[in-house]
C-alpha atoms as a PDB file:
ATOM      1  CA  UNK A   1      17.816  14.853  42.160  1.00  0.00           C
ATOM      2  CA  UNK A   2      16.904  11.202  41.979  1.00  0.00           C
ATOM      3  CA  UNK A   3      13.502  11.877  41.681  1.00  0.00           C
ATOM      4  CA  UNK A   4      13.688  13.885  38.783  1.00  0.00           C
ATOM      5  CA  UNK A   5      15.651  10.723  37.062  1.00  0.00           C
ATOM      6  CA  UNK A   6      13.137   8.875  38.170  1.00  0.00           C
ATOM      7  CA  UNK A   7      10.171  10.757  36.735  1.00  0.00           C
ATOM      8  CA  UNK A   8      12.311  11.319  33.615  1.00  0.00           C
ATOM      9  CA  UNK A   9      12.820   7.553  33.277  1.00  0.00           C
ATOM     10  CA  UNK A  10       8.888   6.855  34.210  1.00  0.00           C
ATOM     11  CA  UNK A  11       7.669   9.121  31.178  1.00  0.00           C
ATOM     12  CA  UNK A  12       9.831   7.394  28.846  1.00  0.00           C
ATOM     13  CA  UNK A  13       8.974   4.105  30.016  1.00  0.00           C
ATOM     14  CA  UNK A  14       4.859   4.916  29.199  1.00  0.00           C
ATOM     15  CA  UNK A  15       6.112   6.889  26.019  1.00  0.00           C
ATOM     16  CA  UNK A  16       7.441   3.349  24.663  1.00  0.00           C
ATOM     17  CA  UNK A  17       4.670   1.188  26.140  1.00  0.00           C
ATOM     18  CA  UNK A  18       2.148   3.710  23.960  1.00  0.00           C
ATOM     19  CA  UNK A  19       4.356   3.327  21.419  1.00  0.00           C
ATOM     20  CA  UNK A  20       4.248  -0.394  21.110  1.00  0.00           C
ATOM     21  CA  UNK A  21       0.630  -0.674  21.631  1.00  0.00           C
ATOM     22  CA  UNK A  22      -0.059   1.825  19.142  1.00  0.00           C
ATOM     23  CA  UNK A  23       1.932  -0.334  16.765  1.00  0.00           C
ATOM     24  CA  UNK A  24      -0.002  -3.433  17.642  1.00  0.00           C
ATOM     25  CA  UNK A  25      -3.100  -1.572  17.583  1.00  0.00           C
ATOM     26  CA  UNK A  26      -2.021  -1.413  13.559  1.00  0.00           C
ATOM     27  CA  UNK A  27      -1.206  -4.613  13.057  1.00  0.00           C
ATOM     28  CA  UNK A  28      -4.264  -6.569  11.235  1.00  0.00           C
ATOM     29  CA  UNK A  29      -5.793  -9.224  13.728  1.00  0.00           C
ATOM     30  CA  UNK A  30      -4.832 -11.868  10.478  1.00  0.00           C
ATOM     31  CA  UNK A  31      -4.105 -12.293   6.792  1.00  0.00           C
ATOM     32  CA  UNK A  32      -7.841 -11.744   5.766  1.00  0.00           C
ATOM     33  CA  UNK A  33      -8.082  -8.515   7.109  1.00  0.00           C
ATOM     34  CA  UNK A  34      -6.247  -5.312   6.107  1.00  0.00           C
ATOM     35  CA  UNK A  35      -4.267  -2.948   8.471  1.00  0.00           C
ATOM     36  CA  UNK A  36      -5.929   0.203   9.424  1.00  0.00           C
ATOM     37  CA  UNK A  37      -4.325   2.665   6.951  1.00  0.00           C
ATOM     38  CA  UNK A  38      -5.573   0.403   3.660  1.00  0.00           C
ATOM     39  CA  UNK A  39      -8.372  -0.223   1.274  1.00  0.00           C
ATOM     40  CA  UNK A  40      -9.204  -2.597  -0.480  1.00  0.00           C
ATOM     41  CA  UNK A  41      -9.870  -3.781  -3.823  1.00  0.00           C
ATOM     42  CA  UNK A  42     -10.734  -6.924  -5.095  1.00  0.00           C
ATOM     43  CA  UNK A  43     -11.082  -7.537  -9.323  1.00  0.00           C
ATOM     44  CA  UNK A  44      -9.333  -9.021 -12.196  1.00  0.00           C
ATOM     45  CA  UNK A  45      -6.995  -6.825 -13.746  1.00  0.00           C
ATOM     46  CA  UNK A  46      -7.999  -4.905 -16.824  1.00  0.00           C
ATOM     47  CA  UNK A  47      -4.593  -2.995 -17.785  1.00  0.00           C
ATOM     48  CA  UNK A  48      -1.301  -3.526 -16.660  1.00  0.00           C
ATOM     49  CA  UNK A  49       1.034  -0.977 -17.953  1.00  0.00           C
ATOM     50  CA  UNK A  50       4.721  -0.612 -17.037  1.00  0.00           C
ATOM     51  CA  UNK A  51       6.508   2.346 -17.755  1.00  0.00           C
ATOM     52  CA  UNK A  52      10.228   3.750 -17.740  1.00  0.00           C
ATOM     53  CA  UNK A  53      10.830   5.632 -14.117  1.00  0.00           C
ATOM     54  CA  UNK A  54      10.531   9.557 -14.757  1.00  0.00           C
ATOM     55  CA  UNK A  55       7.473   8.907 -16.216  1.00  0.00           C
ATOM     56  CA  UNK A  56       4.917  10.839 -14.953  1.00  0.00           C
ATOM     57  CA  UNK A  57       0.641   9.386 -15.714  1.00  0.00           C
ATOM     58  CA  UNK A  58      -2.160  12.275 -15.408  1.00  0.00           C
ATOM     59  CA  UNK A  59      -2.173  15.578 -14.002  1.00  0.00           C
ATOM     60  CA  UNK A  60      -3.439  17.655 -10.728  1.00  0.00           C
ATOM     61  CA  UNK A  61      -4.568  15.571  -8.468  1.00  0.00           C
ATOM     62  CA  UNK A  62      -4.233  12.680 -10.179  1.00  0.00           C
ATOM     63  CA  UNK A  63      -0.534  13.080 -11.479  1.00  0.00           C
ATOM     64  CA  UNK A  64       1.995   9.843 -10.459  1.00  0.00           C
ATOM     65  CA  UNK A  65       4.817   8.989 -10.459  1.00  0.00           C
ATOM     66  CA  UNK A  66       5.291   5.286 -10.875  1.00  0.00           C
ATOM     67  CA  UNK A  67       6.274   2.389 -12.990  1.00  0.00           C
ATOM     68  CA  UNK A  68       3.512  -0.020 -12.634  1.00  0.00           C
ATOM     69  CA  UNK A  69       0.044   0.817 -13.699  1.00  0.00           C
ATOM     70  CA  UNK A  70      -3.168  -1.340 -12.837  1.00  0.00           C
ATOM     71  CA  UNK A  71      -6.697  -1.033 -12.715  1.00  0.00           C
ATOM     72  CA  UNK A  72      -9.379  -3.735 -11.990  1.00  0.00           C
ATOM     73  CA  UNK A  73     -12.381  -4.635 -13.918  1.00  0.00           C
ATOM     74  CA  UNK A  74     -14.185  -3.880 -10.805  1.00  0.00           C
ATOM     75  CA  UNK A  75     -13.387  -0.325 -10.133  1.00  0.00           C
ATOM     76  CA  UNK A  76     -12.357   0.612 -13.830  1.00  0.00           C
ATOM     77  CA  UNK A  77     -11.925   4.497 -13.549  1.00  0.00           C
ATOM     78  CA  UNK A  78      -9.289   4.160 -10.473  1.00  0.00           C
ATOM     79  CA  UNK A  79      -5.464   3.627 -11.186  1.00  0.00           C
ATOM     80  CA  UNK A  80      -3.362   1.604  -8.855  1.00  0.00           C
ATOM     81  CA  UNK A  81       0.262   2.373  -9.287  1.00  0.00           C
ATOM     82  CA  UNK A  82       3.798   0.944  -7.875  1.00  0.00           C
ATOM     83  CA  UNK A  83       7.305   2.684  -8.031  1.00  0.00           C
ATOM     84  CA  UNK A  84      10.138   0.517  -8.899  1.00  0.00           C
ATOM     85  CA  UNK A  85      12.542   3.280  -8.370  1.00  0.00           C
ATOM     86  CA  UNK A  86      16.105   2.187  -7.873  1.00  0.00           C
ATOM     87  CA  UNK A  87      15.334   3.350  -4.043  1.00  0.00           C
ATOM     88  CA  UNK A  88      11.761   1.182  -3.721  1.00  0.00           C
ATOM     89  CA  UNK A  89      11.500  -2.032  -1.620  1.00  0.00           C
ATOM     90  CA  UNK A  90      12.577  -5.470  -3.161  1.00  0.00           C
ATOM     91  CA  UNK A  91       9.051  -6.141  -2.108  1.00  0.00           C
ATOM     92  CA  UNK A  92       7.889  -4.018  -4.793  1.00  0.00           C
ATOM     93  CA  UNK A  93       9.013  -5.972  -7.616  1.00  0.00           C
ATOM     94  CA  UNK A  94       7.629  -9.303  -6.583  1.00  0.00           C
ATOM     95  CA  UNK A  95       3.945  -7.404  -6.069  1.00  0.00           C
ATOM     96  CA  UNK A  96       4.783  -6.076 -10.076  1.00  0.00           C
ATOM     97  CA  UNK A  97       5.509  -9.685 -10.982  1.00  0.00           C
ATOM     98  CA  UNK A  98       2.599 -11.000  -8.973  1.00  0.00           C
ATOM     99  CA  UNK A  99       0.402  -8.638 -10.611  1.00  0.00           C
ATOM    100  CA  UNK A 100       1.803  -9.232 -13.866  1.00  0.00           C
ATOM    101  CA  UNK A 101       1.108 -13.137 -13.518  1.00  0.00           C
ATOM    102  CA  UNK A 102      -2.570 -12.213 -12.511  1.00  0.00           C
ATOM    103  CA  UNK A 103      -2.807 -10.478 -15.496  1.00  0.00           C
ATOM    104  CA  UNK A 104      -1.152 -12.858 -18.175  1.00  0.00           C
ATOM    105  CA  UNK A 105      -3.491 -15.723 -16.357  1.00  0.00           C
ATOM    106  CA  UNK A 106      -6.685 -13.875 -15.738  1.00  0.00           C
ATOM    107  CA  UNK A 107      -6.474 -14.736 -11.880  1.00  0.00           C
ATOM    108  CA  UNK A 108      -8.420 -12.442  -9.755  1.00  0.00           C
ATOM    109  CA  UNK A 109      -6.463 -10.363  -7.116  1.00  0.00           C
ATOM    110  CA  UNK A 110      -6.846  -8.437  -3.822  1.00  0.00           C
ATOM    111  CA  UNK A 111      -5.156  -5.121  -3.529  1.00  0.00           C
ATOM    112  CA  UNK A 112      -4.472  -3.212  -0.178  1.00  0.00           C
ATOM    113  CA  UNK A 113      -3.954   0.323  -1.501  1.00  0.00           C
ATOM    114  CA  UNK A 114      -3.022   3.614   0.709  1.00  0.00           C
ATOM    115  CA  UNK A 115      -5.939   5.792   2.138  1.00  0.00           C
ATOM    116  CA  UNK A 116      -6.397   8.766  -0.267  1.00  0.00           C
ATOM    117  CA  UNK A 117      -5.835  11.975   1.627  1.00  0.00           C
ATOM    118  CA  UNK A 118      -6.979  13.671  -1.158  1.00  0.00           C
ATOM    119  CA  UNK A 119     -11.052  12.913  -1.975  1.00  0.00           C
ATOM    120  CA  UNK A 120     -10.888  13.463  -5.218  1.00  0.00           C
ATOM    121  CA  UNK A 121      -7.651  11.725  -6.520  1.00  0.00           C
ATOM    122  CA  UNK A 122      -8.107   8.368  -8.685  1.00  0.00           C
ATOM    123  CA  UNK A 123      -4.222   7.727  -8.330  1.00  0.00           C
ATOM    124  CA  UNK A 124      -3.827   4.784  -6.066  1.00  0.00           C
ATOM    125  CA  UNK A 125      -0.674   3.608  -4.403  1.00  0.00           C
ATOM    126  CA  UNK A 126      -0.485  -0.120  -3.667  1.00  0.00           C
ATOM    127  CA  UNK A 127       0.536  -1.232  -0.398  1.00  0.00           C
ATOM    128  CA  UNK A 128      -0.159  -4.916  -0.947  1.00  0.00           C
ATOM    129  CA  UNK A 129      -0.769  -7.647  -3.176  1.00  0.00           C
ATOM    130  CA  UNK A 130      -2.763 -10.801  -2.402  1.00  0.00           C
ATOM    131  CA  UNK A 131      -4.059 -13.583  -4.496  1.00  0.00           C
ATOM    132  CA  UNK A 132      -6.285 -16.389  -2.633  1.00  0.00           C
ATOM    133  CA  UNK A 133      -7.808 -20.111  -3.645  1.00  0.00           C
ATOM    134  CA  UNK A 134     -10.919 -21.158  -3.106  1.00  0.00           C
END
């Protein structure tokens, strides 16, 4: 009986150790490089559009549903968008106003966007914003 505890509690214990070093295996090496499940985009922003929530931009593949709207000068026919549902991450409110700024001030920007699943789709969601000196 113990050693069917024992094997029980073994398993788990490597279940948790993959666990973590599957997480760290995620986990960009530092601030210049993304994380494993992002693209990204570097450009100054040609349109910034924000919208009311319920809103829905394009249609297929490429239908949305967001609140912020971007797209760079260098990748002009891809749309980056941002919910700022009632539900959505504080964090996603300073990235609009980040944005924003880097549009009212011409400042170049990087963006860390989500993997399309979907080949085809020019809908983008934004995972991160980033905005660097030289």
């Amino acid at each position: 009986m113990n050693t069917g505890k024992y094997l029980v509690g073994t398993i788990l214990s490597v279940l948790l150790l993959c666990t973590f070093s599957l997480a760290m295996a995620d986990s960009p090496a530092d601030l210049s490089t993304p994380d494993r499940h992002s693209v990204e985009v570097k450009g100054k922003i040609k349109l910034f559009r924000i919208q009311a929530e319920g809103l829905d931009l394009g249609t297929g593949a490429n239908k949305t549903d967001g609140e912020v709207f971007v797209t760079l000068d260098s990748e002009p026919k891809m749309v980056y968008t941002l919910q700022l549902h009632g539900d959505s991450p504080k964090t996603n409110q300073v990235m609009a106003d980040t944005l924003r700024d880097a549009y009212i001030n011409n400042i170049p920007v990087t963006i860390y966007h989500q993997m399309s699943i979907k080949d085809k789709t020019n809908n983008l969601k934004i995972l991160m914003v980033q905005m660097s000196r030289k």
